[in-house]
Protein backbone atom coordinates (compact mmCIF):
# COMPACT_ATOMS: atom_id res chain seq x y z
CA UNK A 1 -8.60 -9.80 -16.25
CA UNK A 2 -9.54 -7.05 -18.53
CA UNK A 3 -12.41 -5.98 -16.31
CA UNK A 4 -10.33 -6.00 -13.76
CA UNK A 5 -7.96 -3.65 -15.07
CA UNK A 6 -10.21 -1.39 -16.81
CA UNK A 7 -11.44 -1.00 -13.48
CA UNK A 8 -8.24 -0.55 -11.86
CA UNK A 9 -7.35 2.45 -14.38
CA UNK A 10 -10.60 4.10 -13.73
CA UNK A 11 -9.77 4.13 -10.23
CA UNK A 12 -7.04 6.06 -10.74
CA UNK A 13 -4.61 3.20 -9.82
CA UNK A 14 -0.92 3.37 -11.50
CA UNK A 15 0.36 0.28 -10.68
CA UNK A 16 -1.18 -3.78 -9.75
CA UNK A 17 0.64 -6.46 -7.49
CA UNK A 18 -1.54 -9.70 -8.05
CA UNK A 19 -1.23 -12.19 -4.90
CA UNK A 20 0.70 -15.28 -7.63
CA UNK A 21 1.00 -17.25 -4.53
CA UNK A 22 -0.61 -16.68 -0.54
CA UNK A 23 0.28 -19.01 1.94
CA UNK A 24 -2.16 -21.78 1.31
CA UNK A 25 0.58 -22.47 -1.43
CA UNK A 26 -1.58 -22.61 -4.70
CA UNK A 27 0.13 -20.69 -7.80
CA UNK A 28 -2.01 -18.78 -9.56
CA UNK A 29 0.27 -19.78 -12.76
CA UNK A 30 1.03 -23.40 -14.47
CA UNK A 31 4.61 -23.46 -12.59
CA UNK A 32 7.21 -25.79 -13.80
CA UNK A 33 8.41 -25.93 -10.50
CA UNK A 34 6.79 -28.81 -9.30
CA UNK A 35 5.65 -28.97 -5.20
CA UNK A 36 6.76 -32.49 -3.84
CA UNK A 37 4.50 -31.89 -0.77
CA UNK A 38 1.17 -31.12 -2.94
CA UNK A 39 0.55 -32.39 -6.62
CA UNK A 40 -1.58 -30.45 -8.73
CA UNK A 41 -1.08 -27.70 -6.93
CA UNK A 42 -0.98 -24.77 -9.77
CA UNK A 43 -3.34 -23.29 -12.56
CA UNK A 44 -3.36 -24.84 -15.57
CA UNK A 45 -4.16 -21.26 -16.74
CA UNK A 46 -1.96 -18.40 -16.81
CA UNK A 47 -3.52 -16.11 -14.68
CA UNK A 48 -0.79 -14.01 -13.73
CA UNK A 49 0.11 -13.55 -17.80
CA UNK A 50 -3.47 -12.90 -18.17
CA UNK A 51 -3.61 -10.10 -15.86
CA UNK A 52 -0.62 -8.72 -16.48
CA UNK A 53 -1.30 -8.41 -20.35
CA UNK A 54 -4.37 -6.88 -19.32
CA UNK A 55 -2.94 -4.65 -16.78
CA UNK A 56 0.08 -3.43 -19.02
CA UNK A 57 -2.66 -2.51 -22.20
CA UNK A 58 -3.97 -0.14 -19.43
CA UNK A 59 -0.86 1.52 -19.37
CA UNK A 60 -0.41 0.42 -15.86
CA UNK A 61 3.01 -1.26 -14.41
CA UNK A 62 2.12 -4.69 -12.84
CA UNK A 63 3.76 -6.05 -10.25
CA UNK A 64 3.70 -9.72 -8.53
CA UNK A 65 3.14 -10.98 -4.66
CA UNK A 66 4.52 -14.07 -3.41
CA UNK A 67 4.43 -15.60 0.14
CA UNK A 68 7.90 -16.87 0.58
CA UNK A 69 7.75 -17.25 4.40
CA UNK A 70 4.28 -18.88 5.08
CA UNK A 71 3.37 -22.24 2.46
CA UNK A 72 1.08 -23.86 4.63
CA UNK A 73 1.59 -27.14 1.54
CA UNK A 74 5.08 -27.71 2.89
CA UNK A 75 4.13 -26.83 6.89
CA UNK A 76 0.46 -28.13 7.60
CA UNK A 77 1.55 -27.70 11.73
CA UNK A 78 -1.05 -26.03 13.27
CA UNK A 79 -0.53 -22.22 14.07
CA UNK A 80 -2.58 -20.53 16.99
CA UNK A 81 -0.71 -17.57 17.26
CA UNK A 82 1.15 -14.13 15.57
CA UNK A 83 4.02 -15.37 16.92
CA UNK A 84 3.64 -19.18 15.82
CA UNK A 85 2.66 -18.10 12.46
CA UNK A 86 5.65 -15.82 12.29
CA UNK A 87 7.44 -18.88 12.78
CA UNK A 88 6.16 -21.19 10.72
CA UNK A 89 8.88 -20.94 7.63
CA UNK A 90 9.36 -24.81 6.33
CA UNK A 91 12.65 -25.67 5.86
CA UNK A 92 14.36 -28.72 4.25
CA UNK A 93 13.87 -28.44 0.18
CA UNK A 94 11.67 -25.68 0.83
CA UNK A 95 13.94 -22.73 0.44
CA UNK A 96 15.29 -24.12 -3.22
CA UNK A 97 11.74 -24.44 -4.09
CA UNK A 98 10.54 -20.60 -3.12
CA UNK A 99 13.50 -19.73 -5.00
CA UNK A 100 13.00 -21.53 -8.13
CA UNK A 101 9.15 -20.40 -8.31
CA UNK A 102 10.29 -16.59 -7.89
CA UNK A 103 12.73 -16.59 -10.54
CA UNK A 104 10.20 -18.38 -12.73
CA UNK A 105 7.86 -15.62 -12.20
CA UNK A 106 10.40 -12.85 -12.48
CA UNK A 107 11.61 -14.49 -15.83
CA UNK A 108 8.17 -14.96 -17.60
CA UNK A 109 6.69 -11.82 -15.90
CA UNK A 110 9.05 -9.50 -15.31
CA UNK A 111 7.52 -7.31 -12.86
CA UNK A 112 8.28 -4.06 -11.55
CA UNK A 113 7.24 -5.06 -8.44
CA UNK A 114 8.87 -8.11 -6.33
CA UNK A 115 6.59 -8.17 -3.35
CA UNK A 116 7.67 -10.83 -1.04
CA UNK A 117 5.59 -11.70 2.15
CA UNK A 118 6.34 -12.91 5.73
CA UNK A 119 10.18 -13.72 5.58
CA UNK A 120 12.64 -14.92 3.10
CA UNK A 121 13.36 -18.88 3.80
CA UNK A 122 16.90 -18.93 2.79
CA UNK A 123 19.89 -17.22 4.60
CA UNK A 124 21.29 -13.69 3.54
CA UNK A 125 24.31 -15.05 0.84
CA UNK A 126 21.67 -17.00 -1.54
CA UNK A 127 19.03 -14.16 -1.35
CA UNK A 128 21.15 -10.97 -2.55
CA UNK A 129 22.15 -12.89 -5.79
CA UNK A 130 18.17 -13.11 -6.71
CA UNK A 131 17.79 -9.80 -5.92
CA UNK A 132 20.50 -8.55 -8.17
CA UNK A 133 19.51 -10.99 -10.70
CA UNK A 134 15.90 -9.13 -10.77
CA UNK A 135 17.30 -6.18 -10.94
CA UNK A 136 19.79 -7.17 -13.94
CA UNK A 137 16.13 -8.24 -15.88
CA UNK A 138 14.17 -5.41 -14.67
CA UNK A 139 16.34 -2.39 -14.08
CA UNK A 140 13.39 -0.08 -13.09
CA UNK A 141 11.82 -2.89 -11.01
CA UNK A 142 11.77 -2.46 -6.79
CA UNK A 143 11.68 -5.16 -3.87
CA UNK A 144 9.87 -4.42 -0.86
CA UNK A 145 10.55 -4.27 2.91
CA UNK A 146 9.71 -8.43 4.09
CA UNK A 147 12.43 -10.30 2.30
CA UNK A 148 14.12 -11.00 6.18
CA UNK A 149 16.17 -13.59 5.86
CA UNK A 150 16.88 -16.78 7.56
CA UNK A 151 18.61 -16.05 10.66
CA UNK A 152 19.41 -17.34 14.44
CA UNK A 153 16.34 -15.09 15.12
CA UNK A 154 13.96 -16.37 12.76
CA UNK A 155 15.10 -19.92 13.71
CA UNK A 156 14.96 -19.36 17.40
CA UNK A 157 11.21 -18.27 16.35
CA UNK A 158 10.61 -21.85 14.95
CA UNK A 159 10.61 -23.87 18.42
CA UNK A 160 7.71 -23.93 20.86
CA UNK A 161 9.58 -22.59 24.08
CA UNK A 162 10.69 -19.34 22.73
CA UNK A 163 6.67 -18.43 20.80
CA UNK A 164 5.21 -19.07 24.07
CA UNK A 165 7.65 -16.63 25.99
CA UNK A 166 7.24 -13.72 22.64
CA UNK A 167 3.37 -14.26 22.78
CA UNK A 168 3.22 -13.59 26.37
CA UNK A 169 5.39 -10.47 25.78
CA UNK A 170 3.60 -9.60 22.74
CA UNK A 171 0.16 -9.76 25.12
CA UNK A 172 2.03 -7.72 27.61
CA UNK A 173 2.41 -4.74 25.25
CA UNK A 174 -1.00 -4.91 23.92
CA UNK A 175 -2.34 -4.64 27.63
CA UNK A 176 0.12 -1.73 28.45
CA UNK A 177 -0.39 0.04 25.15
CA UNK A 178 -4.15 -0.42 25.35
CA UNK A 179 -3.92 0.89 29.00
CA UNK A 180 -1.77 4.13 27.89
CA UNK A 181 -4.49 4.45 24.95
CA UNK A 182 -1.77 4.06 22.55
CA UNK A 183 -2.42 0.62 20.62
CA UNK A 184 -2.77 0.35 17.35
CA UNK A 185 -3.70 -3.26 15.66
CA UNK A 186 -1.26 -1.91 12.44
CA UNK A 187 2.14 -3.68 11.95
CA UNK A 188 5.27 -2.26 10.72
CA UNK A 189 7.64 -5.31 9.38
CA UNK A 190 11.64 -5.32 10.88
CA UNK A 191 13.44 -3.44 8.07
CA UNK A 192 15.19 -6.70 6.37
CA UNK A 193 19.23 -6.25 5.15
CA UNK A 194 17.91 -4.55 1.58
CA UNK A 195 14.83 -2.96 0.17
CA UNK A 196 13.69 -0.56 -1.59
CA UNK A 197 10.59 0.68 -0.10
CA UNK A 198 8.92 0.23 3.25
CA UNK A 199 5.34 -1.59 3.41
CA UNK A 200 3.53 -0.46 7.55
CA UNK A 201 0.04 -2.65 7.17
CA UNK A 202 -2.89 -0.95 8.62
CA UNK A 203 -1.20 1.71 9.52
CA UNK A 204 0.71 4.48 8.21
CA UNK A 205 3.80 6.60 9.56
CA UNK A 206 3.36 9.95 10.94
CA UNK A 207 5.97 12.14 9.41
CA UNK A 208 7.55 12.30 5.71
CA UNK A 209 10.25 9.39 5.16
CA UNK A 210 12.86 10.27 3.09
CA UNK A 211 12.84 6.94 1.91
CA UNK A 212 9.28 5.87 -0.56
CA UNK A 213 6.80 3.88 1.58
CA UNK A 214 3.66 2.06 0.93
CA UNK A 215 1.14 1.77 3.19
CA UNK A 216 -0.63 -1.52 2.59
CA UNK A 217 -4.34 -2.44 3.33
CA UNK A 218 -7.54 -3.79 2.67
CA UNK A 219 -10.68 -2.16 2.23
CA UNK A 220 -12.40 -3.84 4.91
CA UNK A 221 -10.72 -5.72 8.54
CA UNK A 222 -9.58 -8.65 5.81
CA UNK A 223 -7.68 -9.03 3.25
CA UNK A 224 -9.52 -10.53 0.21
CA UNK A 225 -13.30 -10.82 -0.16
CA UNK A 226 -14.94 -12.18 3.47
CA UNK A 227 -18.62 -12.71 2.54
CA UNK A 228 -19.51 -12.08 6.14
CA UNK A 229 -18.34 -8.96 5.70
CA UNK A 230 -21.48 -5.97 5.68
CA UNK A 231 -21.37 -2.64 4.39
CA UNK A 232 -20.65 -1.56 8.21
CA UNK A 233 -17.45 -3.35 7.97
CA UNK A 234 -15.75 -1.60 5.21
CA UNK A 235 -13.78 1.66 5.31
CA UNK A 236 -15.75 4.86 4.59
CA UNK A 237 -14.98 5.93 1.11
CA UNK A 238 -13.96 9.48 2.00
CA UNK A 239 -11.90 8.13 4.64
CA UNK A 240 -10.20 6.28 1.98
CA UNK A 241 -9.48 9.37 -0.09
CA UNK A 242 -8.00 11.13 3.44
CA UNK A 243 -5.74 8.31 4.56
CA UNK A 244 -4.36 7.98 1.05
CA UNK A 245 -3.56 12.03 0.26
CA UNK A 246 -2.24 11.59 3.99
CA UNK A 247 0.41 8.86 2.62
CA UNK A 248 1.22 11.32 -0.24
CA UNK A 249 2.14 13.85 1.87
CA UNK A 250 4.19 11.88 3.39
CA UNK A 251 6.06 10.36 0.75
CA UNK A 252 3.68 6.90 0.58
CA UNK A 253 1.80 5.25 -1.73
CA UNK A 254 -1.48 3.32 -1.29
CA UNK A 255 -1.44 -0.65 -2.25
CA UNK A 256 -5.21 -1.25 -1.58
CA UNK A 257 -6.29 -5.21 -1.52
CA UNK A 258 -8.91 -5.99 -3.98
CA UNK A 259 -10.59 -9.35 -3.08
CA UNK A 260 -12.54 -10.74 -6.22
CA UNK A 261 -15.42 -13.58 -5.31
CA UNK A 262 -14.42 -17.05 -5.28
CA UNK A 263 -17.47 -18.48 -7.01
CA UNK A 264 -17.67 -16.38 -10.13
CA UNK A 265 -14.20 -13.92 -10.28
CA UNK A 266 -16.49 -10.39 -9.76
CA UNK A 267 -15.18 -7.75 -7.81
CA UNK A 268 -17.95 -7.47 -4.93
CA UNK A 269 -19.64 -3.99 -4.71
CA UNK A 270 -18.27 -2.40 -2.04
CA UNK A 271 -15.57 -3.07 -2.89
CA UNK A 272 -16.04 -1.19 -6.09
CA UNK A 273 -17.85 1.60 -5.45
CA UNK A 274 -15.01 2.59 -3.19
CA UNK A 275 -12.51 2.10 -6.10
CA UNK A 276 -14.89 4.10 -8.13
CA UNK A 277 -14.77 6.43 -5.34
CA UNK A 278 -11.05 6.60 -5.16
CA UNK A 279 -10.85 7.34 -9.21
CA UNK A 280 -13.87 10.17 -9.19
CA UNK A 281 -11.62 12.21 -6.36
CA UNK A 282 -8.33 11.67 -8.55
CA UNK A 283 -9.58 12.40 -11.76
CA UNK A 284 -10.63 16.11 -10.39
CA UNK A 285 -7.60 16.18 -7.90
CA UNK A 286 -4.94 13.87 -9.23
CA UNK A 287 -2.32 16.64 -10.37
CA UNK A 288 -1.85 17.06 -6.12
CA UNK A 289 -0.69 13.24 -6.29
CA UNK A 290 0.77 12.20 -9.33
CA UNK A 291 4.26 12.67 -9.64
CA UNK A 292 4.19 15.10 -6.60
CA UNK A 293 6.78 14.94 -3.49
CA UNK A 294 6.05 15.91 0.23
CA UNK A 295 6.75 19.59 0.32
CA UNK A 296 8.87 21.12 3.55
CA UNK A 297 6.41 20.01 5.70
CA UNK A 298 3.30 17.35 5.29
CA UNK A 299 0.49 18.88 7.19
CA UNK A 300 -1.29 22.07 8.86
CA UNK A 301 -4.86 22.62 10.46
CA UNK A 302 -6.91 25.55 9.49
CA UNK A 303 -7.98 27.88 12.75
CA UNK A 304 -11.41 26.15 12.44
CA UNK A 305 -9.71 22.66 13.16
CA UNK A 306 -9.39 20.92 9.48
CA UNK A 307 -6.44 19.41 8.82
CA UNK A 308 -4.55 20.16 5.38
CA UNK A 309 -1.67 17.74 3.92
CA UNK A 310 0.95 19.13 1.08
CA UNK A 311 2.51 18.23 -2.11
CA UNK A 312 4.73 19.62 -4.14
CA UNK A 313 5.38 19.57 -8.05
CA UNK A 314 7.91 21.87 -10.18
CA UNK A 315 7.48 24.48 -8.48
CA UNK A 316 3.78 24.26 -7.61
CA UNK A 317 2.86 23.09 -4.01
CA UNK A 318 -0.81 21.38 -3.42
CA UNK A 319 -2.54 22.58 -0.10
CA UNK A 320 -5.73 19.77 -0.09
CA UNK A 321 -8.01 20.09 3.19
CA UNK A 322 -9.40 16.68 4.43
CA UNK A 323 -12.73 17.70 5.14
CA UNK A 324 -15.31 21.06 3.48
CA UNK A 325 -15.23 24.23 5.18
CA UNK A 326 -18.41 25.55 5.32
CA UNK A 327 -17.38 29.22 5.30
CA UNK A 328 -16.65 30.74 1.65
CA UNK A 329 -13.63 32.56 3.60
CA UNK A 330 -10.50 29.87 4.32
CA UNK A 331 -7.22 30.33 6.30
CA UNK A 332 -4.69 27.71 5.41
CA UNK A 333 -1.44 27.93 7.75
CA UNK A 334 1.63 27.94 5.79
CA UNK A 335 4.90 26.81 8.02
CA UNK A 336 7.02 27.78 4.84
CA UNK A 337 7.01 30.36 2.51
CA UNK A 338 5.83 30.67 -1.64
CA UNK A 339 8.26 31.75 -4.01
CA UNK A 340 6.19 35.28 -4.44
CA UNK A 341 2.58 36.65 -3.92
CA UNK A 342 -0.11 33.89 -4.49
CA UNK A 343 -2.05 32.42 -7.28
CA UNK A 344 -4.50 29.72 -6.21
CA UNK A 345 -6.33 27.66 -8.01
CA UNK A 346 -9.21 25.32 -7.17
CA UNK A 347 -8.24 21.96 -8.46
CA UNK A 348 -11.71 20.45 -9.41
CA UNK A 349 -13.12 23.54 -10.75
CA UNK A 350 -10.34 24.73 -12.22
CA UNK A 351 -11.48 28.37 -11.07
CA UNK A 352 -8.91 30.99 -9.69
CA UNK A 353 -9.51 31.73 -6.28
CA UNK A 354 -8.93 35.36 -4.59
CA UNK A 355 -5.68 34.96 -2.15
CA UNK A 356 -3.95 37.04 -0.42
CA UNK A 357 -0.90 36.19 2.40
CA UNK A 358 -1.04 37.29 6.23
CA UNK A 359 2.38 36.66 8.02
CA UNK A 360 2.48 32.57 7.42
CA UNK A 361 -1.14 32.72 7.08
CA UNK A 362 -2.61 32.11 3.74
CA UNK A 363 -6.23 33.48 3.66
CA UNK A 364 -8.42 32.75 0.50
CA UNK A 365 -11.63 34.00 -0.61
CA UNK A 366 -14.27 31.90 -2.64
CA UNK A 367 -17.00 33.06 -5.05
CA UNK A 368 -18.95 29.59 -3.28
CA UNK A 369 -19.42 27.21 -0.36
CA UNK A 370 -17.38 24.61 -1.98
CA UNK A 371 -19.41 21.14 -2.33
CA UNK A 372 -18.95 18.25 -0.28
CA UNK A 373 -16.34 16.12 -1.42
CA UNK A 374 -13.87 13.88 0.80
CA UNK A 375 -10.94 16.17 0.21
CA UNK A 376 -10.42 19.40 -1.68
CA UNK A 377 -6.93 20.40 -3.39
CA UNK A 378 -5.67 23.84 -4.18
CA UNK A 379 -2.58 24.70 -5.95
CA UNK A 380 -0.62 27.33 -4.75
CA UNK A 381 1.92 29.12 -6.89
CA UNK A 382 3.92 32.10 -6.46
CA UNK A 383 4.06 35.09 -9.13
């Protein structure tokens, strides 16, 4: 756990969710709440107090997952489909039991993120008490976006009839979109009756939300470690750095699955050099993310076709381009106006750059090519 979260801080990461329980069922902590269905079905360890000690003496905020709509220990029925799977909340004791296990974890942990997975398995009236009793022992703490409750849809979900007439819907809008060029293998989850904070998966949302979002991933097609996986199958490291300032911009934040190896607990390699990746662009660019806000608008594209995304910060608003110019003479569209005549700075240099404003247009002039890098941020600040 300390390697892990040394790691984690180096990569410029703020905050850790650990996955305490995925749908297989196992708890990744010795759980007093005992599992009728599956004996010995918890650490004798305390991993999740492990990591979170760890986490928290890296001055990071730790946060905990739990999959309260999938246990496949209480529902061993065979899924074959989205749909099925969707489905596939046990009932009977199992709703008492989900609850009991995330108020165990929220009153030995006490994280400042409740991250619930899937659905909720018990109706609307039980589940707002346990939210306001997490927010009574964590005041600063935050739910996110797939707590939806047990309803008449969810239950109508459950029987065989109704997942065989959604999946051939479901198939019909994948053919149509994928016709129209307009699919996209991302999911957004139904917003539930309360959240705090929205969580698209694979995907991200195209404009700034006026309500925080976090746009949740892995760093390869799976979640976890897949040892099938080859360096082919992972996300480009600079593309990485883009899609997260593009989240920033828009008021997200990036909750990026680290899969450690089954066999011996190591975080595999590419897995993090693209961590180390991350942290290298944010400790030269950070102050254009941390603590920033999406400015008027999120993005512009420069007349030679690279896009830009903004932040803003007391005062200061961040112009980073997603790409490096080649030309030491830039033109950065500005669809708002400074408080005054420029001063721009080069955020990874630190070195003043020559500015001057054009109508909307802002046009800078460097001493150098700038160097390749996935991203480049420039703060912009008005005399």
């Amino acid at each position: 756990p300390a390697d892990w979260a040394r790691l984690f801080r180096r990569a410029g990461a703020r905050y850790v969710v650990l996955v305490t329980k995925h749908h297989d069922g196992f708890c990744l902590w010795p759980s007093g709440v005992p599992n009728p269905q599956q004996g010995d079905w918890s650490l004798r360890r305390d991993l999740v107090g492990d990591l979170a000690s760890a986490v928290r003496a890296e001055g990071l905020r730790f946060g905990v997952y739990y999959s309260g709509g999938i246990d496949w220990s209480w529902n061993r029925r065979p899924v074959r489909t989205l749909v099925e799977f969707i489905g596939s909340a046990p009932g009977g004791d199992y709703p008492a039991y989900a609850e009991a296990q995330v108020r165990e974890l929220i009153e030995r942990y006490e994280p400042s993120v409740l991250w619930n997975d899937i659905s909720w398995p018990t109706a609307l009236r039980p589940m707002l008490p346990l939210m306001a009793d997490y927010y009574q022992a964590v005041p600063e703490g935050v739910v996110n976006d797939r707590w939806m409750h047990q309803s008449w849809v969810l239950r109508l979900m459950a029987r065989r009839p109704v997942q065989r007439t959604v999946d051939a819907l479901v198939h019909w809008k994948i053919r149509r979109d994928a016709a129209r060029g307009t699919y996209s293998p991302g999911i957004v989850p139904p917003p539930p009756a309360h959240y705090d904070f929205r969580t698209p998966e694979y995907t991200s949302f195209d404009e700034i939300r006026e309500r925080k979002w976090e746009a949740t991933r892995g760093m390869s097609p799976s979640f976890g470690f897949n040892r099938a996986d080859t360096e082919a199958d992972y996300e480009d490291p600079a593309e990485l750095v883009r899609s997260f300032v593009d989240s920033v911009a828009k008021n997200g934040n990036l909750l990026l699955n680290v899969g450690p190896r089954g066999d011996d607990a190591s975080i595999p390699e590419p897995q993090r050099s693209r961590l180390d990746a991350l942290g290298a662009w944010l400790e030269a660019n950070g102050e254009a993310i941390y603590g920033t806000r999406p400015w008027v608008v999120a993005d512009a594209e420069t007349p030679d076709g690279v896009a830009v995304r903004f932040t803003s910060k007391g005062g200061v608003v961040f112009a980073t381009l997603l790409a490096t110019p080649r030309d030491r003479r830039l033109v950065i569209p500005l669809p708002a106006a400074l408080p005054g005549p420029p001063q721009v700075r080069h955020l990874a240099t630190g070195v003043p750059v020559a500015a001057r404003l054009e109508g909307s247009s802002l046009h800078l002039d460097l001493e150098a090519p700038l160097a390749d890098a996935p991203a480049h941020s420039f703060a912009l600040t008005g005399r």
